[in-house]
C-alpha atoms as a PDB file:
ATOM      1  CA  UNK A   1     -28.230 -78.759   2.281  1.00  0.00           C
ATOM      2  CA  UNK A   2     -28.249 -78.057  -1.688  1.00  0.00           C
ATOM      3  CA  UNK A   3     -29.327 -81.601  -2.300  1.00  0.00           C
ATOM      4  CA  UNK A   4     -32.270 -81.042  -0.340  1.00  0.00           C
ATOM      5  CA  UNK A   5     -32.981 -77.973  -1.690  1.00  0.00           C
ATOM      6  CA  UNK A   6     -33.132 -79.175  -5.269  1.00  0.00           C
ATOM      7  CA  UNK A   7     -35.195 -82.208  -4.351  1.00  0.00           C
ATOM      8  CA  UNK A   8     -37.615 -79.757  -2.433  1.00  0.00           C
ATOM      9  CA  UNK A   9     -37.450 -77.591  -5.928  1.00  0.00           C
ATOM     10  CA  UNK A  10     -37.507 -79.787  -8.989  1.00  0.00           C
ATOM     11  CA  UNK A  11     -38.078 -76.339 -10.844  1.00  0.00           C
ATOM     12  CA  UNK A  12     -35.462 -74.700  -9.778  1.00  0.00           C
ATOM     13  CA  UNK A  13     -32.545 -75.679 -11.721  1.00  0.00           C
ATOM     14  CA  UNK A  14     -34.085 -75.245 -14.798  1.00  0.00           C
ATOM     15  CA  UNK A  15     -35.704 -71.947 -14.098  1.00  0.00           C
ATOM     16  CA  UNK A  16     -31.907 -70.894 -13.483  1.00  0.00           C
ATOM     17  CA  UNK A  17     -30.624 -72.561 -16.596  1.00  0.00           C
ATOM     18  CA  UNK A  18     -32.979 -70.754 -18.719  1.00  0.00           C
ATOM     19  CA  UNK A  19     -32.568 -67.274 -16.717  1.00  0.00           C
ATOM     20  CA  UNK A  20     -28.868 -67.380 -17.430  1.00  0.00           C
ATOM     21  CA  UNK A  21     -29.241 -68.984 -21.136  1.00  0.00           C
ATOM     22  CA  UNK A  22     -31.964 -65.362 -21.287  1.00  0.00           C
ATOM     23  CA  UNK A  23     -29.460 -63.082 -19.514  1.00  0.00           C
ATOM     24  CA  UNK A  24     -26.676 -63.973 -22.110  1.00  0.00           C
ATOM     25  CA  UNK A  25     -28.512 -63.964 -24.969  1.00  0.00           C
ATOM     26  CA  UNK A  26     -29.613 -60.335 -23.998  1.00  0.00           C
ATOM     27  CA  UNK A  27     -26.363 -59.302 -22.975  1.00  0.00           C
ATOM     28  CA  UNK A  28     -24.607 -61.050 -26.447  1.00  0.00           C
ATOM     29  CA  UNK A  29     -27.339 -58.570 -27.696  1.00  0.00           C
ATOM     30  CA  UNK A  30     -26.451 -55.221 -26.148  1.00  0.00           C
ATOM     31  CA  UNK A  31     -23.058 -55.873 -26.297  1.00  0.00           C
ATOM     32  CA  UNK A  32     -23.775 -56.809 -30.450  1.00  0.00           C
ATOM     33  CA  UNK A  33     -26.006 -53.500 -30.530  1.00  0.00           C
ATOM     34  CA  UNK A  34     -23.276 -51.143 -28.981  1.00  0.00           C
ATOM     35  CA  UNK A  35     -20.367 -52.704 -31.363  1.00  0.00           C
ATOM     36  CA  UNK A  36     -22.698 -51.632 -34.262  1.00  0.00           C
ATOM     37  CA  UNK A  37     -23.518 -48.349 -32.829  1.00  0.00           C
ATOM     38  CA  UNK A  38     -20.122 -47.521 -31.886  1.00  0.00           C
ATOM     39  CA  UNK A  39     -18.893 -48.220 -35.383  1.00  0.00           C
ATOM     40  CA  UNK A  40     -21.695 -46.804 -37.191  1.00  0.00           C
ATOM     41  CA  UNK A  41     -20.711 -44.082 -34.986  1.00  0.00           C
ATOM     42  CA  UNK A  42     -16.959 -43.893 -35.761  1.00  0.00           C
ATOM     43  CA  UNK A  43     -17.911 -44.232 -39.735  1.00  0.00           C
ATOM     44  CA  UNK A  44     -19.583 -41.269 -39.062  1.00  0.00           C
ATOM     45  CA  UNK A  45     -17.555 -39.313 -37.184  1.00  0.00           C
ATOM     46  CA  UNK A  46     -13.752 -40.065 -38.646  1.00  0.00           C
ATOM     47  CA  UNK A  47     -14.795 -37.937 -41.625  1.00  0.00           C
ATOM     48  CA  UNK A  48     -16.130 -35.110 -39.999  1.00  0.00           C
ATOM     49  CA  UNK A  49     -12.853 -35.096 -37.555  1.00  0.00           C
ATOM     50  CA  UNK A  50     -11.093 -35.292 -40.583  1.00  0.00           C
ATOM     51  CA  UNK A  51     -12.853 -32.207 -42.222  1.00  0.00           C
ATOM     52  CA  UNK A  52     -12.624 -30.218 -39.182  1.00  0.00           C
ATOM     53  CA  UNK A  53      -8.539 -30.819 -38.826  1.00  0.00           C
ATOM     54  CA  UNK A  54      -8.012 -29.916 -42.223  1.00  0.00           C
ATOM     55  CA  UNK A  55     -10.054 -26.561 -41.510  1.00  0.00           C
ATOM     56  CA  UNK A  56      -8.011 -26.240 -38.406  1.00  0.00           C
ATOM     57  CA  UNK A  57      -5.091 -26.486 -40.807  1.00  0.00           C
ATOM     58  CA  UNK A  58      -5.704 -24.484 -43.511  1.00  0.00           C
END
């Protein structure tokens, strides 16, 4: 059946190759963009908790 298939669809296999090579290039980049973001974010943020504990505290 899949041998078939392919010979029917030449096109095929390499339409799926590239889809996936696509798909994890985009998701290497989302998951890239959200590691920056998220430490951008705790940069940010660690100081400010820091400020507002020692307010707390005092």
């Amino acid at each position: 059946m899949t041998e078939t298939s392919t010979a029917n669809q030449p096109f095929a296999p390499k339409t799926s190759k590239r889809s996936k090579v696509i798909a994890m290039a985009v998701f290497a980049a989302i998951v890239g963009f959200l590691y920056i973001v998220s430490k951008l974010a705790t940069e940010i943020t660690t100081p400010l908790a820091k400020n507002s504990h020692r307010n707390y505290s005092n």
